[in-house]
Protein backbone atom coordinates (compact mmCIF):
# COMPACT_ATOMS: atom_id res chain seq x y z
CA UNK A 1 24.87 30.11 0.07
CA UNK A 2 23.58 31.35 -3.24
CA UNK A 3 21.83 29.59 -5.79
CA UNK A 4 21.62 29.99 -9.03
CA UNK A 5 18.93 30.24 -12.09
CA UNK A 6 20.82 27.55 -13.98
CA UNK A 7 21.52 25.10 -10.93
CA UNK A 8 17.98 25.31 -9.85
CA UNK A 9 16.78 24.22 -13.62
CA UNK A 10 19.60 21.89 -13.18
CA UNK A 11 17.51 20.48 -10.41
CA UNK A 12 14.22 20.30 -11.19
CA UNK A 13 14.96 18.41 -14.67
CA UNK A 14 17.35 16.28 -12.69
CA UNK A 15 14.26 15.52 -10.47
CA UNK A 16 11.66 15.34 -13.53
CA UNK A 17 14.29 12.39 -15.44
CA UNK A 18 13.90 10.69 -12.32
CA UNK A 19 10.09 11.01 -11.59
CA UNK A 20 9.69 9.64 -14.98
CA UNK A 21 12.34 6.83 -14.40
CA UNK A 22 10.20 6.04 -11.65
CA UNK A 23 7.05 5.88 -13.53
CA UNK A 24 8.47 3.54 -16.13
CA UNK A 25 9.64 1.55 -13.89
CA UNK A 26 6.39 0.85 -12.10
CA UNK A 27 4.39 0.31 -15.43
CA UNK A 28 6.83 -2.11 -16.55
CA UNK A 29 6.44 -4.24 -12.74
CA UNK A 30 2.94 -4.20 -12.94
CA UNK A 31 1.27 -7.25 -11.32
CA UNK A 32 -0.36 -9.98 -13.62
CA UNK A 33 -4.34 -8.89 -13.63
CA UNK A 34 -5.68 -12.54 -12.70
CA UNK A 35 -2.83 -12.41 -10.42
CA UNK A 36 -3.53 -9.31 -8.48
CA UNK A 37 -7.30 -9.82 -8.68
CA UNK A 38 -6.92 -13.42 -6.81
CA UNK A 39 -4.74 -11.62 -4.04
CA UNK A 40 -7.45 -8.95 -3.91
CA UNK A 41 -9.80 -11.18 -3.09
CA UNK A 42 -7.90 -13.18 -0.55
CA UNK A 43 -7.60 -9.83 1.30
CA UNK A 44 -11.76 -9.06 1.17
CA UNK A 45 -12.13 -12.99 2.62
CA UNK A 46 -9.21 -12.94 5.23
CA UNK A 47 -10.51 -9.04 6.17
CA UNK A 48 -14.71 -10.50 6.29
CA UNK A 49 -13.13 -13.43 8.45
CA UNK A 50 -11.09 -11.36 11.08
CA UNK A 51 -13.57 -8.54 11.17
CA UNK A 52 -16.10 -11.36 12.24
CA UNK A 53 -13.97 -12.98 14.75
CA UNK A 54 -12.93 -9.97 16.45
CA UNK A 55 -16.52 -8.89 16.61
CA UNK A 56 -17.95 -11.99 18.02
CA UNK A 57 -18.89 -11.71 21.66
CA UNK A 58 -17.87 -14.46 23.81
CA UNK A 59 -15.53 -16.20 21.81
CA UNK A 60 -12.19 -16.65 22.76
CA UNK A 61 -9.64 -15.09 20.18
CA UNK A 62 -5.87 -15.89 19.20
CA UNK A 63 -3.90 -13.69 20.44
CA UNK A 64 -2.02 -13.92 16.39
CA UNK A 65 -5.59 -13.53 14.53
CA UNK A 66 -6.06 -10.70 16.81
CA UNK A 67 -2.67 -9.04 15.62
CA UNK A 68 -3.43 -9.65 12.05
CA UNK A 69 -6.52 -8.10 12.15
CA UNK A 70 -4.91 -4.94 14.06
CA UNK A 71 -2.32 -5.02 11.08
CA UNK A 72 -5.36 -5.27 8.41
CA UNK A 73 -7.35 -2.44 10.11
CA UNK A 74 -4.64 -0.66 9.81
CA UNK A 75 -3.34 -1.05 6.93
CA UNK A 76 -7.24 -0.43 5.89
CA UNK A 77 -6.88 3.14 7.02
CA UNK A 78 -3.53 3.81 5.17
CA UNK A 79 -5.30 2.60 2.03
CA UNK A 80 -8.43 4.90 2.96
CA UNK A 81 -5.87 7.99 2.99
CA UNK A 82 -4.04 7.55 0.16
């Protein structure tokens, strides 16, 4: 199958448009600052409390706060990546 100069340009500024749709549309759903800041720091006080529960010898743990801290951790090391 051959290819050719112009469909390949085609392409790429077919791909470009949307990259830049894309963009847009993120700037324009941007969360609220006080918003996003209060959510942030939900997530430090709910990660400080399960990272201390889970770490606590002796003490009998919820199966469900055990989860969500498996789900924070990793969704701690996603974040880390990125």
């Amino acid at each position: 199958m051959g290819t050719s100069a112009t469909e390949l340009r085609k392409w790429v500024q077919q791909h470009r448009l949307a990259e830049a749709r894309e963009k847009a549309e993120m700037r324009n759903r941007a969360p609220d600052p006080a918003r996003a800041l209060s959510r942030g720091l939900g997530l430090v006080a709910f990660a400080r409390a399960a990272s201390s529960a889970a770490t606590i010898s002796g003490r009998n743990v919820p199966p469900q706060d055990l989860r969500a801290y498996q789900r924070w951790a990793r969704l701690r090391a996603t974040l880390r990546v990125a």
